[in-house]
Protein backbone atom coordinates (compact mmCIF):
# COMPACT_ATOMS: atom_id res chain seq x y z
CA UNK A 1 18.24 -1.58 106.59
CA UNK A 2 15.59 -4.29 107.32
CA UNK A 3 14.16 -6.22 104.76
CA UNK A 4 11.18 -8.55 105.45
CA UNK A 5 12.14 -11.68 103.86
CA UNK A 6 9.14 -13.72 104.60
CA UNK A 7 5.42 -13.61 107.00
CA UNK A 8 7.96 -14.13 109.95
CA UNK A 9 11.55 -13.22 108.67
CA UNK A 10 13.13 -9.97 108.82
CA UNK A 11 16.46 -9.69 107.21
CA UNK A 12 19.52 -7.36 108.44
CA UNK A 13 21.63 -5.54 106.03
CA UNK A 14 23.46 -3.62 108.03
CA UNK A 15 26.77 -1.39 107.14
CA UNK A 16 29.74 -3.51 107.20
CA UNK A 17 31.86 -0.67 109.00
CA UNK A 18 28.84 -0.32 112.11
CA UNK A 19 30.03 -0.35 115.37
CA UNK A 20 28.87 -3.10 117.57
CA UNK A 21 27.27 -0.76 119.96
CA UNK A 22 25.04 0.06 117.42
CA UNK A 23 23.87 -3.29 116.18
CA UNK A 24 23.32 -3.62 120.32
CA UNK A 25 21.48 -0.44 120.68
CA UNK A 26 19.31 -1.14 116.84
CA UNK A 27 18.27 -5.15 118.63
CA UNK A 28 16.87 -3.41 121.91
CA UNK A 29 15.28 -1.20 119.82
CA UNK A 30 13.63 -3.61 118.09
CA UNK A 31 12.91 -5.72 121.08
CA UNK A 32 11.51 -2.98 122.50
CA UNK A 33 9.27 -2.55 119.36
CA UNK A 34 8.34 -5.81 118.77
CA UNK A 35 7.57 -6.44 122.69
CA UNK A 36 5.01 -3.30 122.20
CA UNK A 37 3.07 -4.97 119.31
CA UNK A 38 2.58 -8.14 120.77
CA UNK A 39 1.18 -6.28 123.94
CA UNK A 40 -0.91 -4.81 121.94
CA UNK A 41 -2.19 -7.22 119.65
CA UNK A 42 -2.92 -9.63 122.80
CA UNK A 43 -4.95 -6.75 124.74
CA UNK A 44 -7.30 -6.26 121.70
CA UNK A 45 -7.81 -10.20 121.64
């Protein structure tokens, strides 16, 4: 679960029992996410 915590904070609340190659796989994810917004906010500048 993400939480936004703030104008620039997200907060994790993950399960305590998930495996660590799902935290990996869930931070690409959102890399891959977040890398797709800013690309797009900065081509409709």
């Amino acid at each position: 679960m993400i939480l936004v915590a703030g104008p620039n904070v997200l907060r994790f609340t993950p399960s305590l029992i998930i495996p660590d190659e799902d935290i990996a796989e869930g931070m690409a994810r959102l890399d891959k996410a977040l890398a797709q917004v800013i690309e797009a906010e900065q081509a409709a500048e």
